[in-house]
PDB file of N, CA and C in Angstrom:
ATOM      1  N   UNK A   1     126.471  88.320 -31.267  1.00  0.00           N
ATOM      2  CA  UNK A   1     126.617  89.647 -31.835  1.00  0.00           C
ATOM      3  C   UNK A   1     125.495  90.514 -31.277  1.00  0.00           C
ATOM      4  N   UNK A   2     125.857  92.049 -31.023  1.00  0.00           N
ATOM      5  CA  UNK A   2     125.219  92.678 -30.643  1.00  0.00           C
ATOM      6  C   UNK A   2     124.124  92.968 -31.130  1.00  0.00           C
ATOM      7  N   UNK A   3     123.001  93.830 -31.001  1.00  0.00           N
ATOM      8  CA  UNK A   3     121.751  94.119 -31.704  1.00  0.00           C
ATOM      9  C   UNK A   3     122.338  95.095 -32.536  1.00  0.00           C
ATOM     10  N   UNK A   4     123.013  95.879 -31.941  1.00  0.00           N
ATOM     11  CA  UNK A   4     123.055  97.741 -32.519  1.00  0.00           C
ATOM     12  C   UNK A   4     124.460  97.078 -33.814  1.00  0.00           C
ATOM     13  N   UNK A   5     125.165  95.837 -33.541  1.00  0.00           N
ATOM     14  CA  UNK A   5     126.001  95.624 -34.842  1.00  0.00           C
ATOM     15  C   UNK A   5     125.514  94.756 -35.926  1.00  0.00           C
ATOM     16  N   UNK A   6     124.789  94.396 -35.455  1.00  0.00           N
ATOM     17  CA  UNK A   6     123.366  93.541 -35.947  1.00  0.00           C
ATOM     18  C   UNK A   6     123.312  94.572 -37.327  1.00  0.00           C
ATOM     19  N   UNK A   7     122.706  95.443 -37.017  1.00  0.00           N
ATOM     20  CA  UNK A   7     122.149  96.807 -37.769  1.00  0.00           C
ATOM     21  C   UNK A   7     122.885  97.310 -38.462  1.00  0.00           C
ATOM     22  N   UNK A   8     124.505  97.455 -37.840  1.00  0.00           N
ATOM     23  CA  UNK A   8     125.221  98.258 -38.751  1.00  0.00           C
ATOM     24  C   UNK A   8     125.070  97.339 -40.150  1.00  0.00           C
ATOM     25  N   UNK A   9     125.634  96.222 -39.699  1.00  0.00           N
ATOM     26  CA  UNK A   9     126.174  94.998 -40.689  1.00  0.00           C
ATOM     27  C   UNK A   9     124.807  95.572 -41.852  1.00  0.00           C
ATOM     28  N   UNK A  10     123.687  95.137 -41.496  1.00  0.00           N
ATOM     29  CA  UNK A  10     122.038  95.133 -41.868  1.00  0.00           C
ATOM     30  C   UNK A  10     122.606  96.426 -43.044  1.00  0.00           C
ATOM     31  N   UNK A  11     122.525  97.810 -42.340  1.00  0.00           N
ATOM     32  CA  UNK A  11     122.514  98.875 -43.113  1.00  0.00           C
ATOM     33  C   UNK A  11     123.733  99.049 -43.916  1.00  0.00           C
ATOM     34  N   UNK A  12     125.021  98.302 -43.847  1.00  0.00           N
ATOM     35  CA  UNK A  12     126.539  98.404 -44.789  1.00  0.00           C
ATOM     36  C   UNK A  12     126.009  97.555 -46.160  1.00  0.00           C
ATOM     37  N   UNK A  13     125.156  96.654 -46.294  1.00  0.00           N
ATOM     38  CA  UNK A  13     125.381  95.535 -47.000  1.00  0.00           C
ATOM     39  C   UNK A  13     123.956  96.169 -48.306  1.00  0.00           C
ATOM     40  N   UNK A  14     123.751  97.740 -47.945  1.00  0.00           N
ATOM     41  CA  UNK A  14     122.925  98.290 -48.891  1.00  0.00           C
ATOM     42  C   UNK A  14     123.894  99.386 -49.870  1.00  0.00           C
ATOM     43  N   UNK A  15     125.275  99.451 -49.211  1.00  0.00           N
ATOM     44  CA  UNK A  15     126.076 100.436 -49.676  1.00  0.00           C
ATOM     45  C   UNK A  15     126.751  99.404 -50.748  1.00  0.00           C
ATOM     46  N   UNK A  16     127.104 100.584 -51.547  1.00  0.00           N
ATOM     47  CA  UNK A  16     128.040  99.170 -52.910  1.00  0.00           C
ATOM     48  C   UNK A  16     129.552  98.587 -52.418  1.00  0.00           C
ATOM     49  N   UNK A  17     129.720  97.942 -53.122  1.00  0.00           N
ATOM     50  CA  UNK A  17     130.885  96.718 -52.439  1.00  0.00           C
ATOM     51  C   UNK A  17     131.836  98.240 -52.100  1.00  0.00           C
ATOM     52  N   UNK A  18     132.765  98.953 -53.015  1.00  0.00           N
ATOM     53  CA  UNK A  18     134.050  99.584 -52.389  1.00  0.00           C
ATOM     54  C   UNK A  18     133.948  99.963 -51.423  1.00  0.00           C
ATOM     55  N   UNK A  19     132.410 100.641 -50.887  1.00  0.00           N
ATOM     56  CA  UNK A  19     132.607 101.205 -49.253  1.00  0.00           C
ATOM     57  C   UNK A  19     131.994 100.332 -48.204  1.00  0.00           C
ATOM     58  N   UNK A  20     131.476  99.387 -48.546  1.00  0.00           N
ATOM     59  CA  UNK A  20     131.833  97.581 -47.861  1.00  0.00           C
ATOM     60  C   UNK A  20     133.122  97.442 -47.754  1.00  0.00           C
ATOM     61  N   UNK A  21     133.680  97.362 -48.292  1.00  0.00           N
ATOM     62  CA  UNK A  21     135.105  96.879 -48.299  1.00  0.00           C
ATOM     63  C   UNK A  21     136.184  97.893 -47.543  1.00  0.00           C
ATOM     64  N   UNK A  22     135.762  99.331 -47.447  1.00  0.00           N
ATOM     65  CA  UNK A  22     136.185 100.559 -46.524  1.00  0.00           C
ATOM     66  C   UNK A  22     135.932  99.972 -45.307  1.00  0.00           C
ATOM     67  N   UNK A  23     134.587  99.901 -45.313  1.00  0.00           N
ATOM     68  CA  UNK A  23     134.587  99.726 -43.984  1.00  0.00           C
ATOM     69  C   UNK A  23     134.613  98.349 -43.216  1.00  0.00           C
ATOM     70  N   UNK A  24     134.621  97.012 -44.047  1.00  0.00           N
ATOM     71  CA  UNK A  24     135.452  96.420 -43.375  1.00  0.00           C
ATOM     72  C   UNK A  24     136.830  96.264 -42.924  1.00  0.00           C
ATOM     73  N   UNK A  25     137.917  96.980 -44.096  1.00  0.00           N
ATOM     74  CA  UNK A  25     138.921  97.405 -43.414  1.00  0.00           C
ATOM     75  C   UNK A  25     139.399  97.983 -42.298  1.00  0.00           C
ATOM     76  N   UNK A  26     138.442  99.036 -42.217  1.00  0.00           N
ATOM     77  CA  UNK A  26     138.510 100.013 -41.293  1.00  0.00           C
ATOM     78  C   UNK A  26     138.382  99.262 -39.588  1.00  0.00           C
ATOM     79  N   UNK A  27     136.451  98.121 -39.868  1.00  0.00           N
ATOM     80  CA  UNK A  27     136.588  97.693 -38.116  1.00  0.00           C
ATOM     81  C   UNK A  27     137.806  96.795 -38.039  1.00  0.00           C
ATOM     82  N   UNK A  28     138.562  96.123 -39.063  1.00  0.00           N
ATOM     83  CA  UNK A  28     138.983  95.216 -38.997  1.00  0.00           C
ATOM     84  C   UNK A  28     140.169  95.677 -38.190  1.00  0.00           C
ATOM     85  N   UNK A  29     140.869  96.814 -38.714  1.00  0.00           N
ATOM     86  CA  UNK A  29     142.065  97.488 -38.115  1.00  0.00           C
ATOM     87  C   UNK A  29     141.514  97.773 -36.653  1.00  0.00           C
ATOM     88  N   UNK A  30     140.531  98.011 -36.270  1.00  0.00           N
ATOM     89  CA  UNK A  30     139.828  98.596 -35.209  1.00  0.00           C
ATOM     90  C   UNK A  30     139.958  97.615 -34.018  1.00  0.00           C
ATOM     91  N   UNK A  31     139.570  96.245 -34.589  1.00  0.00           N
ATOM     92  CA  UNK A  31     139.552  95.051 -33.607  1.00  0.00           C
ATOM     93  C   UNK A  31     140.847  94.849 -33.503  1.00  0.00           C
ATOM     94  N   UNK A  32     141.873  94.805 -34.466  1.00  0.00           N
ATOM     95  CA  UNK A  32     142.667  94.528 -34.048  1.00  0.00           C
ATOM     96  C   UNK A  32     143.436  94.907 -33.421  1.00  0.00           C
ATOM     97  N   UNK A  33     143.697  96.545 -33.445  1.00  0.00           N
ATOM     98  CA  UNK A  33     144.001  97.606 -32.346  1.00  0.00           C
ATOM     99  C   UNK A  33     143.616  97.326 -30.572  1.00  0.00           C
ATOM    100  N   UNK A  34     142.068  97.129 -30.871  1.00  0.00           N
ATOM    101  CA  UNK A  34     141.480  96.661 -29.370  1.00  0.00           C
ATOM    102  C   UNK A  34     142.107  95.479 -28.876  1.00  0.00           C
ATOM    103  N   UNK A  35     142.042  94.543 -29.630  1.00  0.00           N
ATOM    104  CA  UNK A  35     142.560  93.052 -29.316  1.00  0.00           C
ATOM    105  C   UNK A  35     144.433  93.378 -28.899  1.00  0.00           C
ATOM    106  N   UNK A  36     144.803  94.094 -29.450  1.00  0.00           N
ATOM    107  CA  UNK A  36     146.354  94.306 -29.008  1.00  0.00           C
ATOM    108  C   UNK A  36     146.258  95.408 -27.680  1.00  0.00           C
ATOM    109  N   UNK A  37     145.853  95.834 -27.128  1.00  0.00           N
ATOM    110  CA  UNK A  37     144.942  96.876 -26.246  1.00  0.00           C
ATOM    111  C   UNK A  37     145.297  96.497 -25.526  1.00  0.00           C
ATOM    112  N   UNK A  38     143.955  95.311 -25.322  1.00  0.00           N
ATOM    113  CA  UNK A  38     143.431  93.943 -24.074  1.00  0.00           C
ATOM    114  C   UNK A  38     145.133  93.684 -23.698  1.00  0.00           C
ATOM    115  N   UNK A  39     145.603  92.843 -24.838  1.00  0.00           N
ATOM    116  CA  UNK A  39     146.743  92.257 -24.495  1.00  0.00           C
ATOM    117  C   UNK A  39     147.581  92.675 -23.656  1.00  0.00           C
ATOM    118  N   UNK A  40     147.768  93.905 -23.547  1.00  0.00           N
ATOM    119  CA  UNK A  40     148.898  95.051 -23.507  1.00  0.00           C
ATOM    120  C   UNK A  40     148.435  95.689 -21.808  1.00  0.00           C
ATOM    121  N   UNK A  41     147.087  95.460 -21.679  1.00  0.00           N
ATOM    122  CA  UNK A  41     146.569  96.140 -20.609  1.00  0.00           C
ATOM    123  C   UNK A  41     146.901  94.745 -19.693  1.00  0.00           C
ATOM    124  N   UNK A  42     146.151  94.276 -20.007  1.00  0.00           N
ATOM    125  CA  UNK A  42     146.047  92.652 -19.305  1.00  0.00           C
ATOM    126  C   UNK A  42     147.335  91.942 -18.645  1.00  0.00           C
ATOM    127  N   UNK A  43     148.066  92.234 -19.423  1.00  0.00           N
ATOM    128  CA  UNK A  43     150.107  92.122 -18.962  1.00  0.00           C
ATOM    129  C   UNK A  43     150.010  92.491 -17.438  1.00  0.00           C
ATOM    130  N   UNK A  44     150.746  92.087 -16.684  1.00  0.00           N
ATOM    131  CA  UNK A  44     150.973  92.477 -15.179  1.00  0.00           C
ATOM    132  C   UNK A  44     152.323  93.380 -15.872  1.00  0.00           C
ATOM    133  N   UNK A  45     152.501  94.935 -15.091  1.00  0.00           N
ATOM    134  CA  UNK A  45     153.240  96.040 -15.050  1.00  0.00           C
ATOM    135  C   UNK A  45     154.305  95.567 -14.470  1.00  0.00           C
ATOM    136  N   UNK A  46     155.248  95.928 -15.056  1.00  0.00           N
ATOM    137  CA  UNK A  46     156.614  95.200 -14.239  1.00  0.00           C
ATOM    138  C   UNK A  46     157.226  96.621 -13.254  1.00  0.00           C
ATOM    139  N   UNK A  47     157.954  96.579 -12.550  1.00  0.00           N
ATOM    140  CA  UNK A  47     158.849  98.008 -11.700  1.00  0.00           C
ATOM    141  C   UNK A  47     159.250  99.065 -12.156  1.00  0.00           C
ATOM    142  N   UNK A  48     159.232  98.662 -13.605  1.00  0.00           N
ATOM    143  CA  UNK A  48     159.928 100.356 -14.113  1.00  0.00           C
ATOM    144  C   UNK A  48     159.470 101.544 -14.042  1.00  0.00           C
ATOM    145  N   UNK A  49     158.378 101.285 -14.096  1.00  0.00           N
ATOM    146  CA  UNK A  49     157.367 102.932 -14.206  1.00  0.00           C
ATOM    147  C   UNK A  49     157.779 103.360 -12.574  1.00  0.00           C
ATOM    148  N   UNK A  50     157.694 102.614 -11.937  1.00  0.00           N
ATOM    149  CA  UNK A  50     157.793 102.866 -10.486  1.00  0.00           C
ATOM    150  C   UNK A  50     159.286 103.487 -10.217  1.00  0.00           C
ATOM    151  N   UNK A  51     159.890 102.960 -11.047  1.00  0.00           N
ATOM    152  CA  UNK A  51     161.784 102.895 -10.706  1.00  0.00           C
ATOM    153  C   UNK A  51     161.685 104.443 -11.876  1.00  0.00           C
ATOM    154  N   UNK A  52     161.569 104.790 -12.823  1.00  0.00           N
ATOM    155  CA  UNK A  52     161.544 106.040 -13.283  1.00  0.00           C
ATOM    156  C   UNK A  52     160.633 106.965 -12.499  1.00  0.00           C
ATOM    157  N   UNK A  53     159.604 107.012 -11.831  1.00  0.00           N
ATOM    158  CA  UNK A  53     158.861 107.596 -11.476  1.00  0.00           C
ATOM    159  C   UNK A  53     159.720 107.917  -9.891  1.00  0.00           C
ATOM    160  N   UNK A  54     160.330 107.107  -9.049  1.00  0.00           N
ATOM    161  CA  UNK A  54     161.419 107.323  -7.870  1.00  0.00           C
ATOM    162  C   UNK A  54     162.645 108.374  -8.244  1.00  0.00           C
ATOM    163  N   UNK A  55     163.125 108.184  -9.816  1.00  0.00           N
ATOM    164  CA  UNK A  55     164.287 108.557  -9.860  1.00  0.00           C
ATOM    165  C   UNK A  55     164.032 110.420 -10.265  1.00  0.00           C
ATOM    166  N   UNK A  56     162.699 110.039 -11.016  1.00  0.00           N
ATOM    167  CA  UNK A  56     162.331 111.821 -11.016  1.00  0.00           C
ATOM    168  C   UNK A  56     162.192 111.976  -9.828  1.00  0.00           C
ATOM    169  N   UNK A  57     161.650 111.976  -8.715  1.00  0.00           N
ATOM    170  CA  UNK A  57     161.558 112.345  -7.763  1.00  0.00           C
ATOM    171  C   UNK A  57     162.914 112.579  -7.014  1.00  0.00           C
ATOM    172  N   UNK A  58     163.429 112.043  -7.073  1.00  0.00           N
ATOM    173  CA  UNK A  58     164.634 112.030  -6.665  1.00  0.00           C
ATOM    174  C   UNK A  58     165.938 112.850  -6.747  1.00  0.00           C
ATOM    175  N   UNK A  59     165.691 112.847  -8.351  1.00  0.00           N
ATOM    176  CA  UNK A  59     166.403 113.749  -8.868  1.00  0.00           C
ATOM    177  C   UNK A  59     165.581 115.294  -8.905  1.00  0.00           C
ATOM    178  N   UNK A  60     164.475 115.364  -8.694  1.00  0.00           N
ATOM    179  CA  UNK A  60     163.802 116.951  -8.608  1.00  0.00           C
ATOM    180  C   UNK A  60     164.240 117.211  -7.302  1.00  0.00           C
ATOM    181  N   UNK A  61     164.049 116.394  -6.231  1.00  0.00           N
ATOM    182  CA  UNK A  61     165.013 116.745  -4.614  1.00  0.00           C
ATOM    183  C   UNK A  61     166.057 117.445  -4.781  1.00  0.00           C
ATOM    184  N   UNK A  62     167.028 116.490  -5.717  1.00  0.00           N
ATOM    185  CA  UNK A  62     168.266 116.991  -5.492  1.00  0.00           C
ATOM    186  C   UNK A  62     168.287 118.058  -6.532  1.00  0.00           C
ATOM    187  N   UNK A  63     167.685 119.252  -6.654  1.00  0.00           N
ATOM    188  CA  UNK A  63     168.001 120.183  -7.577  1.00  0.00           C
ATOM    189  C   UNK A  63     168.624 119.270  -9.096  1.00  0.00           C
ATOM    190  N   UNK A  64     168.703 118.408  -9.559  1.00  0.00           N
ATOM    191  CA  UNK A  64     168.878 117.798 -11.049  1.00  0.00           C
ATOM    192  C   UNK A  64     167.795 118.111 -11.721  1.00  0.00           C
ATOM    193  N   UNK A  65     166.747 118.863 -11.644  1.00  0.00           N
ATOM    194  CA  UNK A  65     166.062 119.128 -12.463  1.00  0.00           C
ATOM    195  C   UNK A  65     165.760 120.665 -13.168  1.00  0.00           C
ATOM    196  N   UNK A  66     164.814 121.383 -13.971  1.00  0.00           N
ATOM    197  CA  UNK A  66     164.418 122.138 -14.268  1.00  0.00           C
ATOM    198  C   UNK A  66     163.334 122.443 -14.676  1.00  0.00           C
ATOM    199  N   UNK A  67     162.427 123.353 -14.616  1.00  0.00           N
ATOM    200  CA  UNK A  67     161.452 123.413 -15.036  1.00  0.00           C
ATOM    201  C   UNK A  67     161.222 124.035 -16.337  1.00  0.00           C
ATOM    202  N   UNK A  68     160.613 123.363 -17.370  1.00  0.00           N
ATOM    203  CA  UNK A  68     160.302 123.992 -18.763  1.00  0.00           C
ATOM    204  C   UNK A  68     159.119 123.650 -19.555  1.00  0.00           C
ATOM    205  N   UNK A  69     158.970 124.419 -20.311  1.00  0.00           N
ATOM    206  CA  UNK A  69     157.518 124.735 -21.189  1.00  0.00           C
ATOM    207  C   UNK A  69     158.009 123.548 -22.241  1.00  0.00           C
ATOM    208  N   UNK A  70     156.752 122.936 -22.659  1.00  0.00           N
ATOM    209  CA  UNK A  70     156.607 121.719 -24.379  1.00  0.00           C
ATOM    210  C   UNK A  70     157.911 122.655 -25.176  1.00  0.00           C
ATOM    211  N   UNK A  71     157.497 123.637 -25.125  1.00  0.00           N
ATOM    212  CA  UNK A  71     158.487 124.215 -26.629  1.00  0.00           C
ATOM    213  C   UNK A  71     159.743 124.404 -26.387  1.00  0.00           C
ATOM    214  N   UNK A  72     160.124 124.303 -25.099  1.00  0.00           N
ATOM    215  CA  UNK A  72     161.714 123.794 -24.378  1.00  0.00           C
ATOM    216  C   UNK A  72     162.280 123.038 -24.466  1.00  0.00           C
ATOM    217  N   UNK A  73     161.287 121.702 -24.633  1.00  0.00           N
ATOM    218  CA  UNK A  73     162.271 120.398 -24.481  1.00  0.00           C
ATOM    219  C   UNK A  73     162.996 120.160 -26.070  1.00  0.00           C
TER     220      UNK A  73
END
């Protein structure tokens, strides 16, 4: 464990239990967010982004497209 979480831990455990208990909820959701992250990043990318990213192109060539503002779509 880090030094600087070292400290947090150090300085939470002077606060009374309910906002102990906030804020272990809180990193807990936190890690687990990160930990699904990693996972998600870490995956090898399969063709699709590539195969949608060809077909816009493709289709903006061939006039199939249009151009519009967020509040258009």
């Amino acid at each position: 464990m880090t030094n600087l979480l070292t400290e947090a831990f150090r300085k939470a455990q002077n606060l009374p239990d309910y906002l102990q208990n906030e804020l272990a909820e809180q990193l807990i959701e936190d890690i687990e967010h990160e930990i699904k992250w990693q996972q998600v990043l870490s995956q090898p990318q399969d063709m699709k982004l590539d195969q949608l990213a060809a077909k816009a192109l493709s289709d903006s060539m061939n006039g199939k497209t249009r151009e519009m503002g967020f509040d258009e779509l």
